[in-house]
C-alpha atoms as a PDB file:
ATOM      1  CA  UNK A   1      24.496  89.223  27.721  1.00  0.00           C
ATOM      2  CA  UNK A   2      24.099  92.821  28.574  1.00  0.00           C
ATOM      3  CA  UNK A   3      24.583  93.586  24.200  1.00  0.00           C
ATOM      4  CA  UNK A   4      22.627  90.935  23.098  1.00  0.00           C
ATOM      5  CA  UNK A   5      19.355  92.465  25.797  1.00  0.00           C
ATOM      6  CA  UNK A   6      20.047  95.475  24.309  1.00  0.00           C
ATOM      7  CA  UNK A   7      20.102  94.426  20.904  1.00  0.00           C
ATOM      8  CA  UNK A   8      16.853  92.824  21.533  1.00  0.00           C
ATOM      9  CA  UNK A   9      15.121  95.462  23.081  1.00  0.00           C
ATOM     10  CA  UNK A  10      16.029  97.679  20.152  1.00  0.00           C
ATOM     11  CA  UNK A  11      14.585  94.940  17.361  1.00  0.00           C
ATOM     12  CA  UNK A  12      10.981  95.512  19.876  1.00  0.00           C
ATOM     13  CA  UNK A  13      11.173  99.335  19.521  1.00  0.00           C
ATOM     14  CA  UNK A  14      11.505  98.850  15.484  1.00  0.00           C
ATOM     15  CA  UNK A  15       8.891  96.314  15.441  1.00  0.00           C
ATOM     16  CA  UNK A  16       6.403  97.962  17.348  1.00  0.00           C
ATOM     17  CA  UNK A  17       7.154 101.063  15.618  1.00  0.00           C
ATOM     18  CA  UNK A  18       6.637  99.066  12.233  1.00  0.00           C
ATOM     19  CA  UNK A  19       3.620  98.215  13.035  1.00  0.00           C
ATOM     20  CA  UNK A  20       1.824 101.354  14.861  1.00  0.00           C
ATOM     21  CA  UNK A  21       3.042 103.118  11.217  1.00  0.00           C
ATOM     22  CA  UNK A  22       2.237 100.444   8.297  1.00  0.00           C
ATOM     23  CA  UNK A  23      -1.034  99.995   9.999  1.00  0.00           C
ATOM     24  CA  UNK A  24      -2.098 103.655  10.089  1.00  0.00           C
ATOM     25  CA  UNK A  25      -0.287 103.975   6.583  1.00  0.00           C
ATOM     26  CA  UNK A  26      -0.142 101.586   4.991  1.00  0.00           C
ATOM     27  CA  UNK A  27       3.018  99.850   3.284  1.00  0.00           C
ATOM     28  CA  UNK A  28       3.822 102.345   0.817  1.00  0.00           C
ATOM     29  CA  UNK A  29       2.284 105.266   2.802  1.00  0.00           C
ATOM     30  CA  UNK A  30       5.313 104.824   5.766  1.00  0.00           C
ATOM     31  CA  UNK A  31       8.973 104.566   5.076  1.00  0.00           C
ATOM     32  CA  UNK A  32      11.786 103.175   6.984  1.00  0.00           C
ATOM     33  CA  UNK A  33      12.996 106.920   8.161  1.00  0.00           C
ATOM     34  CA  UNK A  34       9.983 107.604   9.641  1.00  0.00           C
ATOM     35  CA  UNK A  35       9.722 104.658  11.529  1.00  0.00           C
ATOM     36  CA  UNK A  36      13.330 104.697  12.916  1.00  0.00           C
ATOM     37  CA  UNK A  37      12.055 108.267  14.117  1.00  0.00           C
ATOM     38  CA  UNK A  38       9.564 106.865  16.253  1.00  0.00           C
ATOM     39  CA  UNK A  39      11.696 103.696  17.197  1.00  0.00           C
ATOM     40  CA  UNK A  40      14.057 106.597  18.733  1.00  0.00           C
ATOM     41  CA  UNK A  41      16.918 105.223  16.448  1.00  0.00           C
ATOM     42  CA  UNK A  42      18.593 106.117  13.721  1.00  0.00           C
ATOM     43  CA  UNK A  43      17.898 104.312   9.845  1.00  0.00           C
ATOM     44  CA  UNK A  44      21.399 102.897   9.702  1.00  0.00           C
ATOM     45  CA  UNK A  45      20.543 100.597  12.816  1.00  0.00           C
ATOM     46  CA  UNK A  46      17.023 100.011  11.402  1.00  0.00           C
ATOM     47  CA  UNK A  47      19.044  98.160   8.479  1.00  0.00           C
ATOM     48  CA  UNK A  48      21.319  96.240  11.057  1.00  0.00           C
ATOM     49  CA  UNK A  49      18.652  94.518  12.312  1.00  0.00           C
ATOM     50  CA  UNK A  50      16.363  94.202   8.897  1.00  0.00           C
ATOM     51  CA  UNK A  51      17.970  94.734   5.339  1.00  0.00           C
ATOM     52  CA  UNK A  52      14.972  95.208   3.576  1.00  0.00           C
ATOM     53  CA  UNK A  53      11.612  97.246   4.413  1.00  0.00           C
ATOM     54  CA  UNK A  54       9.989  94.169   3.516  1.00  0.00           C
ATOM     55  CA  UNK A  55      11.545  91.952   6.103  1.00  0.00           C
ATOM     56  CA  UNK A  56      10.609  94.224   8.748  1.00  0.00           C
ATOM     57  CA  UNK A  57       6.963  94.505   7.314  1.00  0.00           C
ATOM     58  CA  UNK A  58       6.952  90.363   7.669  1.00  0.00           C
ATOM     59  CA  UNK A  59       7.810  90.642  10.726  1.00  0.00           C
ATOM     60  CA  UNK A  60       6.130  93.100  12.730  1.00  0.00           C
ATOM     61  CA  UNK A  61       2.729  91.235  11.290  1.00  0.00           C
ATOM     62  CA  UNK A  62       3.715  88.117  12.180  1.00  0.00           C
ATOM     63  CA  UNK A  63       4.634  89.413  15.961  1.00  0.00           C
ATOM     64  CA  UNK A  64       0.798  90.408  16.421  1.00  0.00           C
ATOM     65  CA  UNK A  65      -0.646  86.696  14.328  1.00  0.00           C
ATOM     66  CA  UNK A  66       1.770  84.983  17.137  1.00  0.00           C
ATOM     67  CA  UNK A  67      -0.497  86.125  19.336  1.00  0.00           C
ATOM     68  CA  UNK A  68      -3.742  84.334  17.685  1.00  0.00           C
ATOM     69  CA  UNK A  69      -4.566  81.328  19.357  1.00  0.00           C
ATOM     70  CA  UNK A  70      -7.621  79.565  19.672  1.00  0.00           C
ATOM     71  CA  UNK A  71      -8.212  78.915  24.059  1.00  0.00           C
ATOM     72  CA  UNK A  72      -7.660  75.437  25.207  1.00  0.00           C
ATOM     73  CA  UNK A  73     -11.763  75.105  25.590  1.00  0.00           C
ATOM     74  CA  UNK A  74     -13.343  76.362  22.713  1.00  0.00           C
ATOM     75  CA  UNK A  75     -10.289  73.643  20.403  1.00  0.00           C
ATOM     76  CA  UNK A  76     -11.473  70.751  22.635  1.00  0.00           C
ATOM     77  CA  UNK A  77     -15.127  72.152  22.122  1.00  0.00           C
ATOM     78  CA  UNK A  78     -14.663  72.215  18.201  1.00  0.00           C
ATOM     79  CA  UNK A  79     -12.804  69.039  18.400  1.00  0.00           C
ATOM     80  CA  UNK A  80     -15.980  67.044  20.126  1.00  0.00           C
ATOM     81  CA  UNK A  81     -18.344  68.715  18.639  1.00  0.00           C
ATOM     82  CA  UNK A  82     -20.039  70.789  21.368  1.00  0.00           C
ATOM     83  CA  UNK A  83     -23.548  72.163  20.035  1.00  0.00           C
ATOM     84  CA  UNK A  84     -23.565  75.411  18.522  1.00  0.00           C
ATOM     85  CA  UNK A  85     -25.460  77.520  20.906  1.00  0.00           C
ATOM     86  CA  UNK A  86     -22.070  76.865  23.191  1.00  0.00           C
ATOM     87  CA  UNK A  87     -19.536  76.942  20.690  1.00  0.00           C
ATOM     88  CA  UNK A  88     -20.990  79.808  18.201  1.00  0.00           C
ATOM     89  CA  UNK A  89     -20.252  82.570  21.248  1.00  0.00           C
ATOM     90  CA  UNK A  90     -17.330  81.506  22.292  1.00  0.00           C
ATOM     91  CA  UNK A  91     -16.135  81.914  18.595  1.00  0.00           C
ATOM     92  CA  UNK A  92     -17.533  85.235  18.097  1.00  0.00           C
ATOM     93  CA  UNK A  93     -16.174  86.194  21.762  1.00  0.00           C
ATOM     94  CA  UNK A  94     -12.598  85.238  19.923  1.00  0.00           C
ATOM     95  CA  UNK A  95     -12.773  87.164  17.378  1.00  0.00           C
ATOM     96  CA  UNK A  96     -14.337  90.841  19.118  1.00  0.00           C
ATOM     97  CA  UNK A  97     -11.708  89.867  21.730  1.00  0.00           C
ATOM     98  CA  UNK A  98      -8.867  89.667  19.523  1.00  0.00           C
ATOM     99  CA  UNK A  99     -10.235  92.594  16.995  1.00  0.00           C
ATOM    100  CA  UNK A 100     -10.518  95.258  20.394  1.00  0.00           C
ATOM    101  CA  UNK A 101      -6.985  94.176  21.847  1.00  0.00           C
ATOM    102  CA  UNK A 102      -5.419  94.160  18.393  1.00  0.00           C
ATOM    103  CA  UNK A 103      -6.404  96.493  16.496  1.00  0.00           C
ATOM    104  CA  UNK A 104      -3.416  96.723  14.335  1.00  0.00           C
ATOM    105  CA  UNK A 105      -3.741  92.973  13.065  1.00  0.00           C
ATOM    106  CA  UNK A 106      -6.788  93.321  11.076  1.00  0.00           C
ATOM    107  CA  UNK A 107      -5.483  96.131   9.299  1.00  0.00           C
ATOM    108  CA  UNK A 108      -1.950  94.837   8.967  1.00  0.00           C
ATOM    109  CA  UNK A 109      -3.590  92.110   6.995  1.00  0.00           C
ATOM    110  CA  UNK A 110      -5.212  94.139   4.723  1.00  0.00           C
ATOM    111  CA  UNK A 111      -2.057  95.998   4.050  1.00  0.00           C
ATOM    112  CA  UNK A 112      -0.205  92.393   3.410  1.00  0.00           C
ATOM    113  CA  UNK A 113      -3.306  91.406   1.036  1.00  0.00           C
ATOM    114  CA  UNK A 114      -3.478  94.018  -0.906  1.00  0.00           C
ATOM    115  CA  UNK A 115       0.331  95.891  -0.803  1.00  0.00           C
ATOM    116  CA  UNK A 116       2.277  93.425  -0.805  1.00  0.00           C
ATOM    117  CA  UNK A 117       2.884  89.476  -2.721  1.00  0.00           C
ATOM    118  CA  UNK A 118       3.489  86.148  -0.900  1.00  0.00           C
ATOM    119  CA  UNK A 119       0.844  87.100   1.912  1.00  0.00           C
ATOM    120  CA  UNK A 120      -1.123  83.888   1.056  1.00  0.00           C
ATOM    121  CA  UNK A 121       1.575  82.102   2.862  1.00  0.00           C
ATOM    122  CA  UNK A 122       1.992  83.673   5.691  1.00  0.00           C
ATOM    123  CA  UNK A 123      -1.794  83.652   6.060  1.00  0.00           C
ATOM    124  CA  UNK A 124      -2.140  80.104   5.581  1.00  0.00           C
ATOM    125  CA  UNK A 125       0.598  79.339   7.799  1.00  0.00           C
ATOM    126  CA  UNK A 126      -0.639  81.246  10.920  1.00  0.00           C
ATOM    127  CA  UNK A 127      -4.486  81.336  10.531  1.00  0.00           C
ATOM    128  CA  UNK A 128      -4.918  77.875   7.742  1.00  0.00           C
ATOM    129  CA  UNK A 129      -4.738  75.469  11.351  1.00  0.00           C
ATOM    130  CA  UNK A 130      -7.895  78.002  12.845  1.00  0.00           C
ATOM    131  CA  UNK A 131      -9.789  77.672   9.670  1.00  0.00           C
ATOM    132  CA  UNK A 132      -9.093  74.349   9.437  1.00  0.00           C
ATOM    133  CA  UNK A 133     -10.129  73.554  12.689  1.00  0.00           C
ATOM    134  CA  UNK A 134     -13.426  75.889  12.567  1.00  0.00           C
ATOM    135  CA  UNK A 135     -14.472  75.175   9.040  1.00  0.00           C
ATOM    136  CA  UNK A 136     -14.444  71.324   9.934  1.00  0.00           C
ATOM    137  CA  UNK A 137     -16.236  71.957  12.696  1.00  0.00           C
ATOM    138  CA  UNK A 138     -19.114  73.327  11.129  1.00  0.00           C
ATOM    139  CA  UNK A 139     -19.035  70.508   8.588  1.00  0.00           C
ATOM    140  CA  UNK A 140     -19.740  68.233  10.907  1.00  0.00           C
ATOM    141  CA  UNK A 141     -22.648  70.473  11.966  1.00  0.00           C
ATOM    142  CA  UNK A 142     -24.245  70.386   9.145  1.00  0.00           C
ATOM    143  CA  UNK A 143     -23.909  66.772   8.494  1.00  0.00           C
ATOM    144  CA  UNK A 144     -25.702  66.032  11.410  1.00  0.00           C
ATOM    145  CA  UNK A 145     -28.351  68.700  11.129  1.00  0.00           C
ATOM    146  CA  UNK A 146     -27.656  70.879  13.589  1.00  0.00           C
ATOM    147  CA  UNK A 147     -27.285  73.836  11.349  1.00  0.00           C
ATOM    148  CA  UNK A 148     -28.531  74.234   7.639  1.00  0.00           C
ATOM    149  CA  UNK A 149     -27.508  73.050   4.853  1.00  0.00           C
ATOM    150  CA  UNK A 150     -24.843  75.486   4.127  1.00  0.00           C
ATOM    151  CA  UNK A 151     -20.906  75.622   2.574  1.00  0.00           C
ATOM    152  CA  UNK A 152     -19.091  75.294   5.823  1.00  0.00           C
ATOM    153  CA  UNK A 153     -16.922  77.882   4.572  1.00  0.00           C
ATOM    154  CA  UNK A 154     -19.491  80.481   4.361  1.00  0.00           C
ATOM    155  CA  UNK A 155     -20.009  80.036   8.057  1.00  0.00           C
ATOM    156  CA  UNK A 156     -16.605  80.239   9.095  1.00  0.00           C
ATOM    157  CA  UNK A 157     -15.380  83.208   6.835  1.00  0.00           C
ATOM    158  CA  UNK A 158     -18.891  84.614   7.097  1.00  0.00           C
ATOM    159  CA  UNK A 159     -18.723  85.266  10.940  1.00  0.00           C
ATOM    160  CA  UNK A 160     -15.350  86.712  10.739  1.00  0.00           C
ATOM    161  CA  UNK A 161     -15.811  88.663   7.940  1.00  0.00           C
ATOM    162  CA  UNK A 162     -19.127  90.326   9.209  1.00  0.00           C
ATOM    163  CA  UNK A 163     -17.747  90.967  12.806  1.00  0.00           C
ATOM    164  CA  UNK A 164     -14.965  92.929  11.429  1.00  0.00           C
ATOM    165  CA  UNK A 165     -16.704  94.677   8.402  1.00  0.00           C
ATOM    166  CA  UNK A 166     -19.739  95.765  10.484  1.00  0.00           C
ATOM    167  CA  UNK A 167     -16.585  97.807  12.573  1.00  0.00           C
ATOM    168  CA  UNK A 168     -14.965  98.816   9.854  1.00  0.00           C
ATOM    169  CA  UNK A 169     -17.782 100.299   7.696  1.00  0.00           C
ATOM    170  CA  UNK A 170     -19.353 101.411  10.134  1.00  0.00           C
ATOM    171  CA  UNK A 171     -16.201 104.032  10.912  1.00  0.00           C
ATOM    172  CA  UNK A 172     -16.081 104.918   6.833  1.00  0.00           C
ATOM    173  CA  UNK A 173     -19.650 105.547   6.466  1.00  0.00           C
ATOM    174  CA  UNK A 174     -20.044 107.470   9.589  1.00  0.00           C
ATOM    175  CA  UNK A 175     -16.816 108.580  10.908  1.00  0.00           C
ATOM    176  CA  UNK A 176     -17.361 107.107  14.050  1.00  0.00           C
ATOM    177  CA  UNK A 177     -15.457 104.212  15.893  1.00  0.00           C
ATOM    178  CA  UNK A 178     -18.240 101.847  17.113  1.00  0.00           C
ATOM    179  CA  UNK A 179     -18.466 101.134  20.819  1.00  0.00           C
ATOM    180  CA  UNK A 180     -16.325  97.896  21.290  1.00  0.00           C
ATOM    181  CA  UNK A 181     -17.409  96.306  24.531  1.00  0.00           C
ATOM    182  CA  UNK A 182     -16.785  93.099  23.804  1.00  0.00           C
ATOM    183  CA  UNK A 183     -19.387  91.908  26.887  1.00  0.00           C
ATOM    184  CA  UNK A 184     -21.884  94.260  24.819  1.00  0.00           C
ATOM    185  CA  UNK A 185     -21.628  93.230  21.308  1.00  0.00           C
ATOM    186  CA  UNK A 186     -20.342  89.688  21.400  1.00  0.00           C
ATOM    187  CA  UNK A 187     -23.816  87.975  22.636  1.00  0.00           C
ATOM    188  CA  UNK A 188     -25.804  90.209  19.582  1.00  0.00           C
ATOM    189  CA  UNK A 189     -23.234  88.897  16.883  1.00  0.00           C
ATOM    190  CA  UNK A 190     -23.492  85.478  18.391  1.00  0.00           C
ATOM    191  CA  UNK A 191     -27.322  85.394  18.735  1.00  0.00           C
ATOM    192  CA  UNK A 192     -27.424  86.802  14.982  1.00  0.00           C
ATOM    193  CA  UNK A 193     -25.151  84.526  13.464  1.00  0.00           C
ATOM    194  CA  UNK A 194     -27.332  81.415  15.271  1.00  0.00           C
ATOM    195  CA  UNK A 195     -30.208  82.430  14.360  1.00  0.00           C
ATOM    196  CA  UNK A 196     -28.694  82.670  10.191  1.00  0.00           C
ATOM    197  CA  UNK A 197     -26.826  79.238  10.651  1.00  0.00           C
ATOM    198  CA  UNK A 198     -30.089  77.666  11.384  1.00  0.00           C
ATOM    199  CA  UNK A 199     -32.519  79.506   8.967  1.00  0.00           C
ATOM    200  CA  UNK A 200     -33.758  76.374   6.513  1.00  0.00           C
ATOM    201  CA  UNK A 201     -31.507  76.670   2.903  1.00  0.00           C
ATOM    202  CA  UNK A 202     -34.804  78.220   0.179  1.00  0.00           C
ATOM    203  CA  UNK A 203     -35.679  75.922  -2.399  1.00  0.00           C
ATOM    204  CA  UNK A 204     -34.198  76.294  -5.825  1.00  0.00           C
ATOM    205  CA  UNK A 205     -36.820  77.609  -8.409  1.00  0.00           C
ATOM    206  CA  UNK A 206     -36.128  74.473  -9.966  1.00  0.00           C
ATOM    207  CA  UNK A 207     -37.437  72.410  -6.730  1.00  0.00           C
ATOM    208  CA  UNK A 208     -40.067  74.998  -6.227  1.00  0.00           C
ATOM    209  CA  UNK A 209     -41.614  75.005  -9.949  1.00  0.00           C
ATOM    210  CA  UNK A 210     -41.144  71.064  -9.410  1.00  0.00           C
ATOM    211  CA  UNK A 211     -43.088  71.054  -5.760  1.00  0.00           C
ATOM    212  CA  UNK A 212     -45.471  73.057  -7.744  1.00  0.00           C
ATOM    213  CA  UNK A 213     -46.407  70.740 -10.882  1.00  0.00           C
ATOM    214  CA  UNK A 214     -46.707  68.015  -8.252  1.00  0.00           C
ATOM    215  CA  UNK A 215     -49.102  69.578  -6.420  1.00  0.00           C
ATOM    216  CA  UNK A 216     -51.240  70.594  -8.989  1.00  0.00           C
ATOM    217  CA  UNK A 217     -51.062  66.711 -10.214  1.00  0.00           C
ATOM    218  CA  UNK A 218     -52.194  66.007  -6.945  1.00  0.00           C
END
């Protein structure tokens, strides 16, 4: 019992090693030396526990997607179809929650997208049952009119996508971290993002030109 503790304490230091490096450096940018370095052991027991680089990649980012899960209220609120103004926050709150205690995730998944092949499935697999969930949700919504007219996936990658690139490029283009107080920015992302879900679709210039001729005929 005592060996197999220590064995598994040892897999934790590589791990979390693994993933402090590949998400500073990247895949390519860190190799297996250096992070048995800052595991405190040496590379030959780095490849007892994980044969190939990859494998260890694998699994340090699936250790930090393990720990994405929706809360027990905002499923049931997506699941009966709680209005927007409720469920919209507590979405948002999810994500700048998740983004300021895990850093490392966001950027360990653009590592897997772009370094590495076969990331599709391990996205789908841990993050297809919360888009799932989410982008039916807002399908509903807009079935019943309580948001525009809209691609439900445009609202569900859309307020991801802009609460983690407004972070990001905000630190390339001014080489400043942005203030992540997730009490402070989570009701201005979730006030924005109402306020766009519910914004009328335009007309086409086709229905426009159309709306056009028949008022002139009238």
């Amino acid at each position: 019992m005592k060996k197999a503790a220590a064995r598994s304490v040892t897999a934790v230091r590589i791990v979390e090693a693994a993933i402090q490096l590949f998400s500073r450096r990247g895949y390519k940018g860190t190799s297996t030396r250096e992070i048995a370095h800052l595991a405190g052991v040496n590379e030959a027991t780095l490849f007892r526990y994980f044969s190939r680089k990859a494998d260890l990649f694998w699994t340090a980012t699936e250790s930090r997607l393990n720990r994405l899960k929706l809360g027990r209220e905002l499923q049931n609120g997506l699941a009966t179809d709680v209005d927007p103004e409720i469920i919209v926050p507590m979405l948002v709150e999810f994500v700048v929650e998740n983004m300021a205690q895990c850093p490392e995730l966001m950027r360990l998944l653009y590592v897997a997208g772009f370094e590495l092949p076969g990331a599709e499935r391990m996205f789908r697999e841990h993050l297809g049952p919360i888009f799932d969930s989410v982008n039916a949700y807002f399908g509903r919504c807009v079935a019943r009119g309580a948001i525009g007219d809209l691609e439900p996936t445009f609202a569900t990658l859309g307020l991801a996508g802009a609460v983690s690139a407004h972070r990001n490029l905000h630190q390339l283009f001014t080489g400043r971290d942005l203030p992540w107080d997730v009490q402070a920015v989570a009701p201005a992302y979730a006030q924005f993002w109402l306020n766009a879900l519910r914004q009328p679709v335009p007309a086409t210039r086709e229905g426009g030109a159309n709306e056009q001729v028949a008022g002139g005929n009238a």
